[in-house]
C-alpha atoms as a PDB file:
ATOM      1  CA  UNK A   1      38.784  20.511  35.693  1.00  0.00           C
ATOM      2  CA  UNK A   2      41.701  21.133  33.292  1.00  0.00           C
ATOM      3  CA  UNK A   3      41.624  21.892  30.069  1.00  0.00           C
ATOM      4  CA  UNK A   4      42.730  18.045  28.784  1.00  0.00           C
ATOM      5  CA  UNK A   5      39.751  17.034  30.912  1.00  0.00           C
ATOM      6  CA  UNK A   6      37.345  19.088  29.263  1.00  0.00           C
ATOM      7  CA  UNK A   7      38.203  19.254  25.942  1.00  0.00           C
ATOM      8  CA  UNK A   8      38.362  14.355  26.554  1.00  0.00           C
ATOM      9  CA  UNK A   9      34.662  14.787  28.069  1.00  0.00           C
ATOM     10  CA  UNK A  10      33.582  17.381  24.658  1.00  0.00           C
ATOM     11  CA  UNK A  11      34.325  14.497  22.510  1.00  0.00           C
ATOM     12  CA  UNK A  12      32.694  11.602  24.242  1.00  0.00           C
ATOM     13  CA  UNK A  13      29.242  12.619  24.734  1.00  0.00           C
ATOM     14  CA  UNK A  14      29.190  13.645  20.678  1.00  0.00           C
ATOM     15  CA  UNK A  15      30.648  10.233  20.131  1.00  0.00           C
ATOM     16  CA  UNK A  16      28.850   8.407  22.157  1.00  0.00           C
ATOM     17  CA  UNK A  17      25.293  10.107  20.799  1.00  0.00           C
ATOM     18  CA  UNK A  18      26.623   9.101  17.338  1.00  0.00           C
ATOM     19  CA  UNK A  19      27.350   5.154  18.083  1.00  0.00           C
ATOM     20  CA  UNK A  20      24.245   5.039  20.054  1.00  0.00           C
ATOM     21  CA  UNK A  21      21.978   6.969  16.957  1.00  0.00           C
ATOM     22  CA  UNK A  22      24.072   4.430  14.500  1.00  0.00           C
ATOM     23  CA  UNK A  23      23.036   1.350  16.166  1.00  0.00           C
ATOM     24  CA  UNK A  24      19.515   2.327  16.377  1.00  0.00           C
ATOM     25  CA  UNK A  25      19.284   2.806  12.478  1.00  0.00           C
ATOM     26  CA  UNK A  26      21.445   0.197  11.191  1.00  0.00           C
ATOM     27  CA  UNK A  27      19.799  -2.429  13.321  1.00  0.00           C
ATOM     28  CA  UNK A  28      16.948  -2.748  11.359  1.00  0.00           C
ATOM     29  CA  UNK A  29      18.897  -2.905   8.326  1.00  0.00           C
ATOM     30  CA  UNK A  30      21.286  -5.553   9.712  1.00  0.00           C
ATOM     31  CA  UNK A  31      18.546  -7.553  10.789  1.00  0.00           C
ATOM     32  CA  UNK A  32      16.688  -7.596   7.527  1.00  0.00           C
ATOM     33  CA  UNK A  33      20.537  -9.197   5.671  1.00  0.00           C
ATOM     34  CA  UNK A  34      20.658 -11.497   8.939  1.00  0.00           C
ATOM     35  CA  UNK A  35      17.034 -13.074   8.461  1.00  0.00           C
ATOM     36  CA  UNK A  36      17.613 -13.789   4.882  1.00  0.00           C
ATOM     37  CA  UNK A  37      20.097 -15.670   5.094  1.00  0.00           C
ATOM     38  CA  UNK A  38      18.929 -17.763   7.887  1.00  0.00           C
ATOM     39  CA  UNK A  39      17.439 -21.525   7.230  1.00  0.00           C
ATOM     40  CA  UNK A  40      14.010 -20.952   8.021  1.00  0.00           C
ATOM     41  CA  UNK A  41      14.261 -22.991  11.465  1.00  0.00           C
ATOM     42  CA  UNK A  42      16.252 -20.268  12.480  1.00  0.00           C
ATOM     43  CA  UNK A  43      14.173 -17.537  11.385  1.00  0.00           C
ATOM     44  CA  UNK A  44      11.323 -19.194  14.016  1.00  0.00           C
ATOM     45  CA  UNK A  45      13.219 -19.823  16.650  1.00  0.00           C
ATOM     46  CA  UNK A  46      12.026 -18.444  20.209  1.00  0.00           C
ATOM     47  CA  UNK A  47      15.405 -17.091  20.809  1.00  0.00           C
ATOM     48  CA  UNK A  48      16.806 -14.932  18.666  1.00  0.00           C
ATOM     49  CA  UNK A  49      19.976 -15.915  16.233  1.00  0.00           C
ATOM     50  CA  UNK A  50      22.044 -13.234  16.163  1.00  0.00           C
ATOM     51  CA  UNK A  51      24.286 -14.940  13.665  1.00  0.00           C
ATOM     52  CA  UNK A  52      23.068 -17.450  11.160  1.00  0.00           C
ATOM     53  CA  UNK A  53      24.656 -20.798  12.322  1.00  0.00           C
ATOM     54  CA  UNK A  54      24.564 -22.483   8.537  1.00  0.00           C
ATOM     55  CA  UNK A  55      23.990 -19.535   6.133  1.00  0.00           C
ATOM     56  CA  UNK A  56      21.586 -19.933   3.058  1.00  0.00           C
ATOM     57  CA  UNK A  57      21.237 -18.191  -0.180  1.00  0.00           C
ATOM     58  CA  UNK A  58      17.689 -20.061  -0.625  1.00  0.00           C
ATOM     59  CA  UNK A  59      15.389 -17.371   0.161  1.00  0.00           C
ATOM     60  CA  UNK A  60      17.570 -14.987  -2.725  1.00  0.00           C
ATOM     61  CA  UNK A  61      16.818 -17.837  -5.097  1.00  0.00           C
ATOM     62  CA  UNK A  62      12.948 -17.738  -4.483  1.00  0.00           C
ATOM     63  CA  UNK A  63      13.199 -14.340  -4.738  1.00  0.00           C
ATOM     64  CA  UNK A  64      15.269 -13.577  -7.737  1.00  0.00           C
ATOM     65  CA  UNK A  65      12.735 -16.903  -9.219  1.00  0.00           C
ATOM     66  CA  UNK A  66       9.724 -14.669  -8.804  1.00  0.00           C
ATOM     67  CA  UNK A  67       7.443 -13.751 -11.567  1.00  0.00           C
ATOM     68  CA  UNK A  68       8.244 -10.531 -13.228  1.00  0.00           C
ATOM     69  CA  UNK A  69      10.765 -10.099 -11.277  1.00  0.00           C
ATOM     70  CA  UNK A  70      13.558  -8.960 -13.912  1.00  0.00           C
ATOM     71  CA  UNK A  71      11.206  -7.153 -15.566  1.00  0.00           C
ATOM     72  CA  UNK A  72      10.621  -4.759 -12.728  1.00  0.00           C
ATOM     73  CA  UNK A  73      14.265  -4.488 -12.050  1.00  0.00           C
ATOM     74  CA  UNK A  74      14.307  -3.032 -15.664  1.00  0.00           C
ATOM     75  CA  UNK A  75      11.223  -0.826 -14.821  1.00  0.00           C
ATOM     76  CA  UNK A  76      12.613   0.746 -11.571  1.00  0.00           C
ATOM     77  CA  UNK A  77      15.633   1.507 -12.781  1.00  0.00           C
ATOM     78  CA  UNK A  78      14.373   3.197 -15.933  1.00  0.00           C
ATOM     79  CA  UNK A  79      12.069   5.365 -14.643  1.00  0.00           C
ATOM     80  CA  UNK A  80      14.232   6.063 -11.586  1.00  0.00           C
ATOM     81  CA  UNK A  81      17.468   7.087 -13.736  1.00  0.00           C
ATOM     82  CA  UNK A  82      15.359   8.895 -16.443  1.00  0.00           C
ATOM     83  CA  UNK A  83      14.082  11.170 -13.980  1.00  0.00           C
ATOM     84  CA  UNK A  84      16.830  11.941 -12.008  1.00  0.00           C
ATOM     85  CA  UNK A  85      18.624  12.649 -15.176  1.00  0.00           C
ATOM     86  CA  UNK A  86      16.293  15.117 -16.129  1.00  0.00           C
ATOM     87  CA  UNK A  87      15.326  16.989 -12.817  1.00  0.00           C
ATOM     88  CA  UNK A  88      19.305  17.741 -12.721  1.00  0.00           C
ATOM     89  CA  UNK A  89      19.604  18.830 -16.524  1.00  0.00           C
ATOM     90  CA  UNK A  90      16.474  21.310 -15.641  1.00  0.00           C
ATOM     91  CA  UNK A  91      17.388  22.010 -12.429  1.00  0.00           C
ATOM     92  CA  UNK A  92      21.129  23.123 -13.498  1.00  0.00           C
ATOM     93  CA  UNK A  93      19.553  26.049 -16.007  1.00  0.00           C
ATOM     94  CA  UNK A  94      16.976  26.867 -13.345  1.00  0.00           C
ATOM     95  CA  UNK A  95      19.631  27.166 -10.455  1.00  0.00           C
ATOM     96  CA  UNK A  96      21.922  28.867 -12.319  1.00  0.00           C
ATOM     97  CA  UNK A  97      19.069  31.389 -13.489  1.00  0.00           C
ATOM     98  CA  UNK A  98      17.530  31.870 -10.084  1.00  0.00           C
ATOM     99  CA  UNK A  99      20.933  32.154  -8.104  1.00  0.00           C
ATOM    100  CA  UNK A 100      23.149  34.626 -10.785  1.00  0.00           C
ATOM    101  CA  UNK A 101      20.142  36.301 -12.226  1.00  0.00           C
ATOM    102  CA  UNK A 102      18.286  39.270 -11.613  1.00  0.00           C
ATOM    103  CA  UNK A 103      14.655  39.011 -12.777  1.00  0.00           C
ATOM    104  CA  UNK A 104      11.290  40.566 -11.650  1.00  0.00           C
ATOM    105  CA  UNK A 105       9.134  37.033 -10.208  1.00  0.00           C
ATOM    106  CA  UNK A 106      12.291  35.252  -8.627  1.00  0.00           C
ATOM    107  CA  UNK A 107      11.392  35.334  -5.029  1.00  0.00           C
ATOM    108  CA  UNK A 108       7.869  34.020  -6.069  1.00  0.00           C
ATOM    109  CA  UNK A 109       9.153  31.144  -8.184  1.00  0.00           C
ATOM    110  CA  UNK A 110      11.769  30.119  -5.281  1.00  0.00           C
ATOM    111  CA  UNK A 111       8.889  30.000  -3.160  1.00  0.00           C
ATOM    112  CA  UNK A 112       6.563  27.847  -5.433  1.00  0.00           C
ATOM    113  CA  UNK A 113       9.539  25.439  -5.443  1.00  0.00           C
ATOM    114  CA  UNK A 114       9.949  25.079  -1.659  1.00  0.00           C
ATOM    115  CA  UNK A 115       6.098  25.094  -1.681  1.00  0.00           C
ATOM    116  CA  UNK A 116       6.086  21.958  -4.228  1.00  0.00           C
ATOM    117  CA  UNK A 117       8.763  20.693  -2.348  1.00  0.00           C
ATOM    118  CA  UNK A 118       6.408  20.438   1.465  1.00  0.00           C
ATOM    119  CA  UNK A 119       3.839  19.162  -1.089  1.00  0.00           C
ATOM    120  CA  UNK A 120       2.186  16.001  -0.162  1.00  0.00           C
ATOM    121  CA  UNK A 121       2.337  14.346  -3.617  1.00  0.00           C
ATOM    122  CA  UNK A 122      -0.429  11.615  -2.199  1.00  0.00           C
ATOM    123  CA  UNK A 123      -3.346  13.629  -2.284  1.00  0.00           C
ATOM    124  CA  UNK A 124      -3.045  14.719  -5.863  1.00  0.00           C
ATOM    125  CA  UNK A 125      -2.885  11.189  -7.122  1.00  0.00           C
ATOM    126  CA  UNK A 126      -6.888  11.006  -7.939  1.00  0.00           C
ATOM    127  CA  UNK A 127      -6.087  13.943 -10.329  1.00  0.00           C
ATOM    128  CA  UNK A 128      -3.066  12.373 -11.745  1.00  0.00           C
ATOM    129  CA  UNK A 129      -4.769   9.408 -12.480  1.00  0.00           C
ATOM    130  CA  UNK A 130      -7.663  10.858 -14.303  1.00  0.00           C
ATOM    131  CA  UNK A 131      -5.301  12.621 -16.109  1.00  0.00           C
ATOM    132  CA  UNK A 132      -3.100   9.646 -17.394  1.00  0.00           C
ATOM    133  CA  UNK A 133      -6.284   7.898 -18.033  1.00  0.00           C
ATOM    134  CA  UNK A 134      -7.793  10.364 -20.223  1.00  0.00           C
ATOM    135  CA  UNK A 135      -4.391  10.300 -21.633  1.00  0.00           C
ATOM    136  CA  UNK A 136      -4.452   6.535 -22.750  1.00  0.00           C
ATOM    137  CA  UNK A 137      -1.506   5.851 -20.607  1.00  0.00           C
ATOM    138  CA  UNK A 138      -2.043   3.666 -17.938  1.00  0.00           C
ATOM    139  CA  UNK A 139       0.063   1.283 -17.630  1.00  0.00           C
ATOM    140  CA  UNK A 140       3.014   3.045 -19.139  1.00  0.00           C
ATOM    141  CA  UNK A 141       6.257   4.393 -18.161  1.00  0.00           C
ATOM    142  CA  UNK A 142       6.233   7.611 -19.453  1.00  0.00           C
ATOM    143  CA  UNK A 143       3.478   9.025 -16.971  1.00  0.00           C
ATOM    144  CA  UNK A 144       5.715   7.231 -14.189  1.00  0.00           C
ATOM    145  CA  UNK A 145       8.843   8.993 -15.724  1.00  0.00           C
ATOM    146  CA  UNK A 146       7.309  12.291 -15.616  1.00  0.00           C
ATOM    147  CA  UNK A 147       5.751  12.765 -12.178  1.00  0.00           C
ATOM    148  CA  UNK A 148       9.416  11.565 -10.556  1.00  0.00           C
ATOM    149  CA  UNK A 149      10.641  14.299 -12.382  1.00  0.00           C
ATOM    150  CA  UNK A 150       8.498  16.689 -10.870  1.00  0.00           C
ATOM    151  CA  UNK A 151       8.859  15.129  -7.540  1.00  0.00           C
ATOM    152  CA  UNK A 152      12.690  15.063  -7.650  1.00  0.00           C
ATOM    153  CA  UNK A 153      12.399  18.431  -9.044  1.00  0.00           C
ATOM    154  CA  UNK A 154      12.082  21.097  -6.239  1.00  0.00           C
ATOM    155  CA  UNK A 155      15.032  19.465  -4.089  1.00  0.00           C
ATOM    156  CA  UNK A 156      17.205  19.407  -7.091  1.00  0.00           C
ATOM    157  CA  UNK A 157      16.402  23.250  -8.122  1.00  0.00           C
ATOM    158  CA  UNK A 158      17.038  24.276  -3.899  1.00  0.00           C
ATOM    159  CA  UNK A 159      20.172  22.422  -3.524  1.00  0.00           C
ATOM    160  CA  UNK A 160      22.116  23.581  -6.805  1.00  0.00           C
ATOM    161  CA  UNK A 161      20.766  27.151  -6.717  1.00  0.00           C
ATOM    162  CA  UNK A 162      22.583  27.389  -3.329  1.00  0.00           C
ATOM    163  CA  UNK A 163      25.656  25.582  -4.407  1.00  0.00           C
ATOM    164  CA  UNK A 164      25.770  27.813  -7.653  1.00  0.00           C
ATOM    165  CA  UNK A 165      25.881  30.795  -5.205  1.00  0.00           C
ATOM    166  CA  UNK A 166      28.301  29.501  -3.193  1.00  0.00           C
ATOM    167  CA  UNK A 167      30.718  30.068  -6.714  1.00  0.00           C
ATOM    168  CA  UNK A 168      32.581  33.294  -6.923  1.00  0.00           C
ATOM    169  CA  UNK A 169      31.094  35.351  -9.435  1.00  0.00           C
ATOM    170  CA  UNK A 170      34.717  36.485  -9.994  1.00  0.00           C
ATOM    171  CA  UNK A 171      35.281  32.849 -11.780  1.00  0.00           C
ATOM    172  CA  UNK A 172      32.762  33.816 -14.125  1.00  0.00           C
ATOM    173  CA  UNK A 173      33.559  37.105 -14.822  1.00  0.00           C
ATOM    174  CA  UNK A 174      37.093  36.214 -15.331  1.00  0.00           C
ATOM    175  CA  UNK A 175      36.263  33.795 -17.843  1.00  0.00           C
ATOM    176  CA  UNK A 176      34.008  36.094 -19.901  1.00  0.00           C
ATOM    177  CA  UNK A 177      37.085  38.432 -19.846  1.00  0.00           C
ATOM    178  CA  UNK A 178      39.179  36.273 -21.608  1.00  0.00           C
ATOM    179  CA  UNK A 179      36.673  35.843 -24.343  1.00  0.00           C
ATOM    180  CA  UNK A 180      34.149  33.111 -23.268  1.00  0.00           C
ATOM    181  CA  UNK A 181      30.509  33.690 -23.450  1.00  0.00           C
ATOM    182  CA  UNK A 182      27.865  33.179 -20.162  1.00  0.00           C
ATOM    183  CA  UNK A 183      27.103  30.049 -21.700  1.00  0.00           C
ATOM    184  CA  UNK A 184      30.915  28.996 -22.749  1.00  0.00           C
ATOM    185  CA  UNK A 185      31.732  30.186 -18.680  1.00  0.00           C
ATOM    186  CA  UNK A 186      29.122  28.539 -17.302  1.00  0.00           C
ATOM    187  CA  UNK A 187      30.412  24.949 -18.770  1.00  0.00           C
ATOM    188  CA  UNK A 188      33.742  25.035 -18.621  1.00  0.00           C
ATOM    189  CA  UNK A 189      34.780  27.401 -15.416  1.00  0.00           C
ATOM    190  CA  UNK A 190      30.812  27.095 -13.076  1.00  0.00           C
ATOM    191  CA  UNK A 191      29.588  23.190 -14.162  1.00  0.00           C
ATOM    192  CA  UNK A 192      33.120  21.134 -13.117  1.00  0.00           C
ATOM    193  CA  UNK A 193      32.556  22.985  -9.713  1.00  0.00           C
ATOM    194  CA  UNK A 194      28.818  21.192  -9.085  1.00  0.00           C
ATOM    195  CA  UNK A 195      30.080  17.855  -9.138  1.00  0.00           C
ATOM    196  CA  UNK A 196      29.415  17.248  -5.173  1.00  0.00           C
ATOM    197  CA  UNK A 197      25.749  19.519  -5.334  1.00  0.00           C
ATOM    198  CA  UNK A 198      25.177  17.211  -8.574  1.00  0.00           C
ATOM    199  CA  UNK A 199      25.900  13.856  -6.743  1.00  0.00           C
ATOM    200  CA  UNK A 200      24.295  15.293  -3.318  1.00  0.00           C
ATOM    201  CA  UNK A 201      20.844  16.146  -5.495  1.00  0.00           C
ATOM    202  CA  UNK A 202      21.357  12.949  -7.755  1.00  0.00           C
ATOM    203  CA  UNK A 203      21.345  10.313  -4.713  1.00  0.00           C
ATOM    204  CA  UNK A 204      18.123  12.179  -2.937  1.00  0.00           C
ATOM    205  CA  UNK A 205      16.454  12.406  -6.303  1.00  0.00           C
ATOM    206  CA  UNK A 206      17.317   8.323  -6.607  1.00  0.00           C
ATOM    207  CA  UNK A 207      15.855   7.501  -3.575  1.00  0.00           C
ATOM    208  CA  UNK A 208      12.656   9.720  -3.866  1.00  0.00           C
ATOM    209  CA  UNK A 209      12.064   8.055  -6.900  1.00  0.00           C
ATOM    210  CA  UNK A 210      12.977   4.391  -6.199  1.00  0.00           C
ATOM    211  CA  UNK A 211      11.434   4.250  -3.099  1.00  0.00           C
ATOM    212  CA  UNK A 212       7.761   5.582  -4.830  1.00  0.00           C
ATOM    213  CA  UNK A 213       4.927   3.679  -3.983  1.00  0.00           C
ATOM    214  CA  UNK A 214       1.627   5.056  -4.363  1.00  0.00           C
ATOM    215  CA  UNK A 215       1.593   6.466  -7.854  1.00  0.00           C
ATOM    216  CA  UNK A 216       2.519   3.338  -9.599  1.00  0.00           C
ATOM    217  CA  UNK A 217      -0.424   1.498  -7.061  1.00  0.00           C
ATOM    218  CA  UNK A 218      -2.406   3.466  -9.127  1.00  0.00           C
ATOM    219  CA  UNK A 219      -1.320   4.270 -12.403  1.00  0.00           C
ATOM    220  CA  UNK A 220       0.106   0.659 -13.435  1.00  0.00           C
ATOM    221  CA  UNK A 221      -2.140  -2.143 -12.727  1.00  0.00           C
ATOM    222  CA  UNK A 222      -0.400  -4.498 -15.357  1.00  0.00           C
ATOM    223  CA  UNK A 223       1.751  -6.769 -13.384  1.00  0.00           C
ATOM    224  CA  UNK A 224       4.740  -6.377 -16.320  1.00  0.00           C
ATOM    225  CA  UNK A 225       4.086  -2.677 -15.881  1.00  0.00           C
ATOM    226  CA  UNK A 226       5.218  -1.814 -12.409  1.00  0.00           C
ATOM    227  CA  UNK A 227       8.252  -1.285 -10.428  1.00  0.00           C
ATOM    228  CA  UNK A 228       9.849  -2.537  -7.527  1.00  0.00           C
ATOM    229  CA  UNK A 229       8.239  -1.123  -4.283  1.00  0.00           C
ATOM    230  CA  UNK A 230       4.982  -2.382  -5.265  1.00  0.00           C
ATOM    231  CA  UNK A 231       5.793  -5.813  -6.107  1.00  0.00           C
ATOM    232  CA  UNK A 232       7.879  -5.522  -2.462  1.00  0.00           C
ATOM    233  CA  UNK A 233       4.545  -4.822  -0.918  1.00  0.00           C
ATOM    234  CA  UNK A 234       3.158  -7.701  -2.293  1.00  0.00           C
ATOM    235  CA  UNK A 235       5.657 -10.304  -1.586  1.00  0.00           C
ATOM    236  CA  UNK A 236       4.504 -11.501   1.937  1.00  0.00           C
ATOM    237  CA  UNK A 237       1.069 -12.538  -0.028  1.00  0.00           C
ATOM    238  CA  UNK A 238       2.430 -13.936  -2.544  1.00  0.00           C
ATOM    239  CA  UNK A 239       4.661 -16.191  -0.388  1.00  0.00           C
ATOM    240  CA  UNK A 240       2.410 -16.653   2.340  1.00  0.00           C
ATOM    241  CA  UNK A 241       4.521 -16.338   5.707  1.00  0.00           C
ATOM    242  CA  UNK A 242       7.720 -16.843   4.085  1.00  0.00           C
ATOM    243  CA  UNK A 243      10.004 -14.055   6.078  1.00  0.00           C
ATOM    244  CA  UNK A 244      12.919 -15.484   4.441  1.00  0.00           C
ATOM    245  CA  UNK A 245      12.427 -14.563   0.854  1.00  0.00           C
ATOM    246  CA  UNK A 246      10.207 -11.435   1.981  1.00  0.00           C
ATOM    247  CA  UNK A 247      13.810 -10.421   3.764  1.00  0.00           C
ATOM    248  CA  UNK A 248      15.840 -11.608   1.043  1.00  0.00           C
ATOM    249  CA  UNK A 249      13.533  -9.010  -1.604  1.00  0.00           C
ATOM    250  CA  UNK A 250      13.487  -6.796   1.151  1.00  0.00           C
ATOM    251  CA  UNK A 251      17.382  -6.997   0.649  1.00  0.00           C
ATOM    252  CA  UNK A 252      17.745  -6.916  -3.161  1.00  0.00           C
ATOM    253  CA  UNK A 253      15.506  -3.855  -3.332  1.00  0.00           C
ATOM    254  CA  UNK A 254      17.893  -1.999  -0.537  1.00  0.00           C
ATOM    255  CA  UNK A 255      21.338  -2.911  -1.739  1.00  0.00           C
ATOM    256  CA  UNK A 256      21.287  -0.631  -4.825  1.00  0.00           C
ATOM    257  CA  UNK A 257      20.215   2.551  -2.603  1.00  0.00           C
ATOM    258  CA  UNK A 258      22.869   1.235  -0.047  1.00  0.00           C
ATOM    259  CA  UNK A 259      25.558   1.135  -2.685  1.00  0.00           C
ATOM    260  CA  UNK A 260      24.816   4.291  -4.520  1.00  0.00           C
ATOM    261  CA  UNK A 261      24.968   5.862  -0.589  1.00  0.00           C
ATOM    262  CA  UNK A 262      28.493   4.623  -0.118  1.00  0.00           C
ATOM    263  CA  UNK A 263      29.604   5.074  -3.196  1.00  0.00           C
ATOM    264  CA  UNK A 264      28.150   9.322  -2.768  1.00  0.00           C
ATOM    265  CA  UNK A 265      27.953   9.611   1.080  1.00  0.00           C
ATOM    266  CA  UNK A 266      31.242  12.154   1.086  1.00  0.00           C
ATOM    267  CA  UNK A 267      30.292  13.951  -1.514  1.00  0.00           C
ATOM    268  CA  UNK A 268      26.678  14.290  -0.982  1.00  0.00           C
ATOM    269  CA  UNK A 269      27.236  16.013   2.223  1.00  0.00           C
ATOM    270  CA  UNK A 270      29.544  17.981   0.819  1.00  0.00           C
ATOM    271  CA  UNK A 271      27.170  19.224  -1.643  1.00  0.00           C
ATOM    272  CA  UNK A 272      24.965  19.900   1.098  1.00  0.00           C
ATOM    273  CA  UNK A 273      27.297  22.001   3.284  1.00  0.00           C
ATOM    274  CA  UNK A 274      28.511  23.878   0.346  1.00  0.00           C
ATOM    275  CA  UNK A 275      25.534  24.832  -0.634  1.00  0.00           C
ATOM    276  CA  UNK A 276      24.051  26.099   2.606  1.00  0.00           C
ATOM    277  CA  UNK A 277      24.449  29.610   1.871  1.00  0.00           C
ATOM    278  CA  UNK A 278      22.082  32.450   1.481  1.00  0.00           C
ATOM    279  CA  UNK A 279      21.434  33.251  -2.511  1.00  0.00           C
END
């Protein structure tokens, strides 16, 4: 076989694992845009409509109509930007301590993170909510707020230690020659160098903490109180068998996880593969 042969056949099977792997995982999601905006005598049809024949924007209406529902827009998206913000403001300090610095207790407190990170938040969430109760905070965002944090947390702290290790130390050092202090180095020569680690750690930490279901089941009873996944869950009751407006929620509660993916895709994985080195 020549060597034109081989290296043709080395990029089909790769390429062909790849379509086949997309298809398989963008189905679903196709689907779920396809059904909403089918008439619902399409949506129960014995054969399937691949295509809506007469497209609708119906099922978005009932949905966007539904009670609460701006109010748990503004919910999610508080308590899902507040704690990504703040996992990456701590978890830029602790990277930066854990990858440059020299301390006795830093192999123990990498491994708590990457222990807290294989934790299965679900079984603590009796504790948590005897906590916030005896708190007088039910029903509030601030408990909500804090717990993503610590969820988002450990990824955020992994990812940018290795990416901060993945910067010459020579940048650094160079800068602190010329006068700068660690801190004065760190900002101006170290931080405009994260930007891929920080977008790579922000869109996990988004979706972590959007996608959250069972602590605000539990902590935030008050229908005005809770977020988006929850009143997702409860659509289909609310709406009896109505799979058109369940899909078209279904689809409203995707699209900004979808966008923000697009938007950070290249970057994220860059982050990613940049910082997949040994600190």
């Amino acid at each position: 076989m020549s060597r034109a042969r081989k290296s043709l056949t080395g990029r089909i099977w790769p390429n062909a694992t790849a379509l086949v792997l997309f298809v398989v995982f963008a189905f679903p999601v196709y689907w779920m845009f396809n059904t909403a905006f089918k008439p619902n005598g399409e949506i129960l049809s014995e054969d399937p409509v691949w295509f809506p024949t007469s497209p609708t924007f119906e099922h978005f209406k009932t949905a966007v109509n539904a009670e609460h529902f701006w109010t748990l827009v503004r919910n999610s998206v508080t308590v899902t930007v507040l704690a990504v913000g703040i996992s990456l403001v701590l978890a830029l300090f602790a990277s930066f301590a854990i990858a440059r610095m020299r301390f006795r207790g830093r192999k123990g407190i990498i491994l708590t993170f990457m222990v807290a990170q294989m934790a299965p938040w679900e079984v603590m969430v009796i504790a948590i909510y005897m906590i916030v109760r005896d708190a007088d905070m039910l029903n509030s965002l601030v408990p909500l707020t804090l717990f993503y944090t610590v969820m988002v947390l450990p990824l955020t702290v992994i990812t940018l230690r290795g990416y901060v290790a993945a910067v010459p130390r020579e940048l650094e050092e160079s800068a602190m020659v010329d006068g700068c202090t660690r801190t004065q180095a760190f900002v101006k020569v170290i931080f405009p160098l994260l930007a891929p680690g920080l977008m790579a750690t922000s869109l996990f930490g988004f979706i972590t903490a959007w996608n959250e279901f069972p602590m605000v089941l539990i902590l935030n009873k008050d229908a005005e109180a809770q977020t988006l996944p929850l009143w997702l869950s409860t659509f289909q009751t609310a709406f009896g068998d109505d799979w058109g407006a369940t899909m078209a929620a279904a689809s409203l509660f995707a699209i900004p996880i979808l966008l923000l993916f697009i938007y950070l895709q290249r970057k994220a994985v860059s982050g990613l593969t940049s910082g997949a080195v040994k600190g």
